[in-house]
Protein backbone atom coordinates (compact mmCIF):
# COMPACT_ATOMS: atom_id res chain seq x y z
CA UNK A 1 14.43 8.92 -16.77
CA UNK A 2 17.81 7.59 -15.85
CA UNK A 3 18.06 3.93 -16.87
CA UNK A 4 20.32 3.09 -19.63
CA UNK A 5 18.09 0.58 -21.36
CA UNK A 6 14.29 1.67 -22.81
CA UNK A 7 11.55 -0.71 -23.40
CA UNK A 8 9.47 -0.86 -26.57
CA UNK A 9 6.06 -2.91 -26.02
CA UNK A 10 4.72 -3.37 -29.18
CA UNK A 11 1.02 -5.17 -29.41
CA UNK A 12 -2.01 -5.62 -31.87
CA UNK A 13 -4.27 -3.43 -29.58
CA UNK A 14 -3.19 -0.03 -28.79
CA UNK A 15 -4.96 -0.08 -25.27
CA UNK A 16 -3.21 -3.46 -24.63
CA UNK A 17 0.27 -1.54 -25.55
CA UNK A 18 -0.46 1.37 -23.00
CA UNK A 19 -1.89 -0.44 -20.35
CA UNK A 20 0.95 -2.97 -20.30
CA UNK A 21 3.60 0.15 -20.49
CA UNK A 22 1.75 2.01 -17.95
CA UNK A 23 2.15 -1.10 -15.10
CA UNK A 24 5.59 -1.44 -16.07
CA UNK A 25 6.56 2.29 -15.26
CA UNK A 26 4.74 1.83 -12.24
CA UNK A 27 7.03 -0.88 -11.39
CA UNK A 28 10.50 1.34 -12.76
CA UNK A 29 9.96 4.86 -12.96
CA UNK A 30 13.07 5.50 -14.28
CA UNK A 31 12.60 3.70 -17.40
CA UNK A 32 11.54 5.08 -20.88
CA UNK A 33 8.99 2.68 -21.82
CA UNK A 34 6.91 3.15 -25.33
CA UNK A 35 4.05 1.13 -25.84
CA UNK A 36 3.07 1.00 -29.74
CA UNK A 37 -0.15 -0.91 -30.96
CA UNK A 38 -2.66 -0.77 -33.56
CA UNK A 39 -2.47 -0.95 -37.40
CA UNK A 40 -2.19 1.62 -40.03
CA UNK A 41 -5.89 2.33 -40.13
CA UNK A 42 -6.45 1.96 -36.53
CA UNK A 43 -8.07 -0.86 -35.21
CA UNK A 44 -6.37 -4.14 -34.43
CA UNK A 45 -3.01 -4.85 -35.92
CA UNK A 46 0.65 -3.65 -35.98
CA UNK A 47 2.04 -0.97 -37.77
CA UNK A 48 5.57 -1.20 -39.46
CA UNK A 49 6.17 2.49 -39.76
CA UNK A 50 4.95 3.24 -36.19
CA UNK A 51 7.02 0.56 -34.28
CA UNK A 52 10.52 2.06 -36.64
CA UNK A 53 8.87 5.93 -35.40
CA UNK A 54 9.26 4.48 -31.84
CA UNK A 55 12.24 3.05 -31.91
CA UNK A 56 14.00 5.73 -33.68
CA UNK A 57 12.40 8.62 -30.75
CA UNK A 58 13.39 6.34 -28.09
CA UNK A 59 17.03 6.23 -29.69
CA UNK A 60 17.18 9.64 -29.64
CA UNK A 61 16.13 10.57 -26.24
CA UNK A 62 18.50 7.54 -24.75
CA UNK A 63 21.39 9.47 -26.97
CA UNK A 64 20.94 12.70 -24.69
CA UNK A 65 20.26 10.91 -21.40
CA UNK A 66 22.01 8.15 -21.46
CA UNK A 67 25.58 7.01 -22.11
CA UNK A 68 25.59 3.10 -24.10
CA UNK A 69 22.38 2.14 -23.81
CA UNK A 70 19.86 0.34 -26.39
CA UNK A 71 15.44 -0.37 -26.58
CA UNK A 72 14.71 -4.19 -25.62
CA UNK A 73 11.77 -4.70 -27.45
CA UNK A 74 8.78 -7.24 -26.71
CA UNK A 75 5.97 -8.14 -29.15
CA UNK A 76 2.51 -9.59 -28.08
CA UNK A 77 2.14 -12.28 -31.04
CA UNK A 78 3.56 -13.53 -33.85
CA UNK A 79 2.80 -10.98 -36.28
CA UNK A 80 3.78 -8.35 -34.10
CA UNK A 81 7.32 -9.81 -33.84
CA UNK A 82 7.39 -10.20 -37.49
CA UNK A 83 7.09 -6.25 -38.11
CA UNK A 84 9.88 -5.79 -35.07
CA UNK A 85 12.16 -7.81 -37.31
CA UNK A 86 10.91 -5.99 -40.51
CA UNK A 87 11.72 -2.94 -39.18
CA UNK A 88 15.16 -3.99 -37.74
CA UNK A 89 15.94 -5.49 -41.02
CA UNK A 90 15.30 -2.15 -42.55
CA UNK A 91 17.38 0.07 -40.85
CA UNK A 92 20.87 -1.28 -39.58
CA UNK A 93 21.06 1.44 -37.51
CA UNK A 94 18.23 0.43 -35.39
CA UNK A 95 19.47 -2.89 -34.87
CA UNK A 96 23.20 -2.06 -33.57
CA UNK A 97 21.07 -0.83 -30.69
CA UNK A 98 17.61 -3.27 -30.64
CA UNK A 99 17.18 -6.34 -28.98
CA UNK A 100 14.07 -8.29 -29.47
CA UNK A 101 13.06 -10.54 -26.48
CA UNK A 102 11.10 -13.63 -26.51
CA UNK A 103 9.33 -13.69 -23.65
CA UNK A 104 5.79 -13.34 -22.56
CA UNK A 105 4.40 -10.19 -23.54
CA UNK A 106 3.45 -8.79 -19.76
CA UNK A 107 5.74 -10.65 -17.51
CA UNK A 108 8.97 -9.88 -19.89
CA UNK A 109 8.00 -6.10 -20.21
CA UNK A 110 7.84 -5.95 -15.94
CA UNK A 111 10.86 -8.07 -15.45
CA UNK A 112 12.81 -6.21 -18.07
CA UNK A 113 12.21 -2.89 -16.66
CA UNK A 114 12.49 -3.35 -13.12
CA UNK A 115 16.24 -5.18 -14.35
CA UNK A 116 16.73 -1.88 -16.41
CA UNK A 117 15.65 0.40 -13.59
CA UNK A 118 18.88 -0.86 -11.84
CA UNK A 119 20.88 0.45 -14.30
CA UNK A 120 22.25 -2.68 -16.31
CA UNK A 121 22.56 -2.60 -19.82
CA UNK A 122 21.03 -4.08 -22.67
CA UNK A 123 22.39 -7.85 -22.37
CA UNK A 124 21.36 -7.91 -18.78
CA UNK A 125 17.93 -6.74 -19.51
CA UNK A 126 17.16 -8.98 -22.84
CA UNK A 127 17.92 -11.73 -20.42
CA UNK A 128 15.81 -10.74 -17.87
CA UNK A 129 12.63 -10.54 -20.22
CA UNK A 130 13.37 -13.78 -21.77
CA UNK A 131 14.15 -15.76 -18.39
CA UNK A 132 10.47 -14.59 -17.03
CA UNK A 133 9.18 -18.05 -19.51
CA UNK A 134 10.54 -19.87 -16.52
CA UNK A 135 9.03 -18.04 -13.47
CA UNK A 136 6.02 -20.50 -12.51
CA UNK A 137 8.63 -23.08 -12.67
CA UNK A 138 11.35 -21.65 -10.39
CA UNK A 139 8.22 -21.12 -8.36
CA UNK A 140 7.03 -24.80 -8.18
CA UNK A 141 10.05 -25.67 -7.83
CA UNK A 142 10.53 -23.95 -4.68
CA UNK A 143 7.25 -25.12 -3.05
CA UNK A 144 8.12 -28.52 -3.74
CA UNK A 145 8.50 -30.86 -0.58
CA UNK A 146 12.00 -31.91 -1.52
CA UNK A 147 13.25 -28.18 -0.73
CA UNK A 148 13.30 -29.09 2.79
CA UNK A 149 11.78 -27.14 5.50
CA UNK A 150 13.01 -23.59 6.67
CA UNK A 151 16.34 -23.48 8.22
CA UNK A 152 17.30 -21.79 11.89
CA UNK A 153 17.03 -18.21 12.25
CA UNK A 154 20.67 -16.59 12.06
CA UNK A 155 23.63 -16.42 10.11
CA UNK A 156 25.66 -19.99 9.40
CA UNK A 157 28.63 -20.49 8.68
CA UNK A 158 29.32 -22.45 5.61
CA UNK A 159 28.29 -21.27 2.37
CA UNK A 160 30.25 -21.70 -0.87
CA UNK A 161 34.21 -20.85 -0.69
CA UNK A 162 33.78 -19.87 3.17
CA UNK A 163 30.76 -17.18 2.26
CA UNK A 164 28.18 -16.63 5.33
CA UNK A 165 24.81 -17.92 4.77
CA UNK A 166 22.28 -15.87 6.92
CA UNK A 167 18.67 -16.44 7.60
CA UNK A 168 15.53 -15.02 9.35
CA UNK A 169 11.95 -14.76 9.12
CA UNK A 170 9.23 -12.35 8.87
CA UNK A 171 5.89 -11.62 8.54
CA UNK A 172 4.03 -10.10 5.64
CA UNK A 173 2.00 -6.99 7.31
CA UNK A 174 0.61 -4.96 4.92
CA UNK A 175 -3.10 -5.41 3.38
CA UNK A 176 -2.74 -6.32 0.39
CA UNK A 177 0.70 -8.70 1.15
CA UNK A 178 3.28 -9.00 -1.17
CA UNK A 179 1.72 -7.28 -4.70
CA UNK A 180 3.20 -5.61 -7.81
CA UNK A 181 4.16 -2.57 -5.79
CA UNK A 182 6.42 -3.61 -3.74
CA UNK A 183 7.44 -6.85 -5.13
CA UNK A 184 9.46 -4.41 -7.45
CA UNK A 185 10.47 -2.35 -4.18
CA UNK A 186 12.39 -5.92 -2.68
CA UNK A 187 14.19 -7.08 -6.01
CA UNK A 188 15.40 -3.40 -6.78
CA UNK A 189 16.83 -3.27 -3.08
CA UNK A 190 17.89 -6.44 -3.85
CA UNK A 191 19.49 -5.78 -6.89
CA UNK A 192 21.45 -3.39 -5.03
CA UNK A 193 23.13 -5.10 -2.05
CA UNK A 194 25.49 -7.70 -3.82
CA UNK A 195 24.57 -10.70 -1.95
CA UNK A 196 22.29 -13.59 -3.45
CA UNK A 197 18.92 -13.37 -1.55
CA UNK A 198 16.06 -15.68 -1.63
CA UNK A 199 12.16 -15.07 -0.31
CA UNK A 200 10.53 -18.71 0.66
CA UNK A 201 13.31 -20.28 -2.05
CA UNK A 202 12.51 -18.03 -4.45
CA UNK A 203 14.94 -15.61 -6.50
CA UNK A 204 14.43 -12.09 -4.57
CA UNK A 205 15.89 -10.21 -7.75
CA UNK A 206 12.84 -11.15 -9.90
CA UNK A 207 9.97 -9.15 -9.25
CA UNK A 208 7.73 -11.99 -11.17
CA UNK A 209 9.06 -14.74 -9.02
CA UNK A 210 8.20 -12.69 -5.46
CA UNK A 211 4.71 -12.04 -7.34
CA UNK A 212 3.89 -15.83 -8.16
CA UNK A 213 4.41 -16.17 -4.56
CA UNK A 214 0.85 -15.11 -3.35
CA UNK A 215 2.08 -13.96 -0.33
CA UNK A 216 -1.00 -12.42 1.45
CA UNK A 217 -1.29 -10.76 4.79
CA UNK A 218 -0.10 -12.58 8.04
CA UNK A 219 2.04 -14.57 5.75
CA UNK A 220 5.45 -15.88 7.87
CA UNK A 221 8.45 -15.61 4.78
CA UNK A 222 11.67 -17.02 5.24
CA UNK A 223 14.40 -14.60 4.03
CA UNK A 224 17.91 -16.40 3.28
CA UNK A 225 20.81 -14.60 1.65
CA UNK A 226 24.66 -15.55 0.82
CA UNK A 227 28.08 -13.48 0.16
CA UNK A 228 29.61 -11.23 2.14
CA UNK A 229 26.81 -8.70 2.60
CA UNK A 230 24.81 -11.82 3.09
CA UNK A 231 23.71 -10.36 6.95
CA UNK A 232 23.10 -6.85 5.98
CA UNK A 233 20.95 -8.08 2.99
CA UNK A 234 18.97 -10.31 5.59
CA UNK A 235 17.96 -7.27 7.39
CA UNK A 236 17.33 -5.00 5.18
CA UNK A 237 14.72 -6.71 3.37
CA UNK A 238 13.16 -8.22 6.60
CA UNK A 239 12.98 -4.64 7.72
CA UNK A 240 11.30 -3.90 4.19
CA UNK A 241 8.76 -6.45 4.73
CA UNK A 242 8.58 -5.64 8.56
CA UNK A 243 7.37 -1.99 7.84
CA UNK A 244 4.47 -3.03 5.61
CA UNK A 245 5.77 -0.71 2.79
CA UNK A 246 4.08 2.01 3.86
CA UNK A 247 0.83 0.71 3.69
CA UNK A 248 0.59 -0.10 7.12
């Protein structure tokens, strides 16, 4: 575990907690996720003294791992977010380092950890989780007909204060097209390169945004990037799609 920023998932069912942790690390396996569920007794509910437990272990291991990072913390429903805030309220000392995110309880926790798998802190990552409430609509919004049709493949010259603006297009090879897996692959990458990059209009940094896509199989993406890494982005996520992601 090497990310600066920890997840706590925090839900009325305990299986709903774990499952929802365990596709997240899937997605960033160098996040600490923590999924906490169930009340006092067992059963469903939330439990005040097991979400502070959490947050105080995950504290501790991001205090010898870690150097200024914090726990964003998402809560299934309304009561659930009530005991987060409880417990923050409690302790000061948890809240100099807690963030609570409102977001959707799935989508947030797998944006916010594949942001915090690239190493950004806490702000970054709170952001992340709550800007996943407007994924279908960045989506729909790039389908729509007034986008336009795709551009020329190639780099053109243009792009905001002189920057290059570079396109191409590929073909989605592998099976089972463009799922969880590597979805999170492309907007890590992406994450990396320090160009803008976007997959069929689409923001290639959010791994719920490629997702909503549906691209299957034999699908033909247009991949369009801008700054001055702009070309090299280009190709190196055409040549991620391009090799099927090892499932080809």
């Amino acid at each position: 575990m090497t990310a600066r920023v920890a997840l706590v998932l925090v839900s009325h069912s305990a299986e709903l907690a774990r499952g929802t942790a365990e596709l997240a690390e899937q997605m960033a396996p160098d996040v600490l996720i923590r999924g906490v569920g169930g009340g006092p007794a067992g059963g469903l509910g939330t439990s005040l003294d097991a979400v502070q437990k959490a947050l105080e272990d995950v504290l501790t291991t991001l205090a010898d791992s870690a150097d200024g990072g914090g726990v964003v913390v998402l809560g299934d429903l309304g009561s659930s977010v009530l005991t987060v805030e409880a417990a923050l309220e409690l302790d000061e000392s948890l809240a100099e380092h807690v963030a609570l995110a409102r977001a959707p309880f799935v989508e947030g926790a797998v944006a916010a950890a594949v942001t915090a798998h690239g190493g950004a802190d806490l702000a970054t990552v709170l952001e992340s989780a709550n800007a996943s409430v407007r994924m279908f609509a960045a989506v729909e919004a790039a389908r729509s007909p007034e986008t336009g049709g795709p551009p020329s493949d190639g780099a053109v010259d243009g792009g905001a204060d002189g920057e290059t603006e570079t396109s191409r297009t590929v073909t989605v090879r592998n099976p089972l097209g463009l799922h969880a897996r590597p979805a999170a692959l492309v907007s890590r990458k992406v994450a990396e390169l320090g160009a803008t990059v976007t997959i069929d209009g689409v923001d290639a940094s959010s791994v719920l945004q490629l997702m909503a896509l549906g691209a299957t199989q034999g699908r033909e993406l247009r991949v369009e990037a801008t700054g001055e890494r702009a070309a090299e982005a280009v190709a190196t996520v055409v040549e991620m799609i391009h090799a099927g992601f090892g499932e080809v």
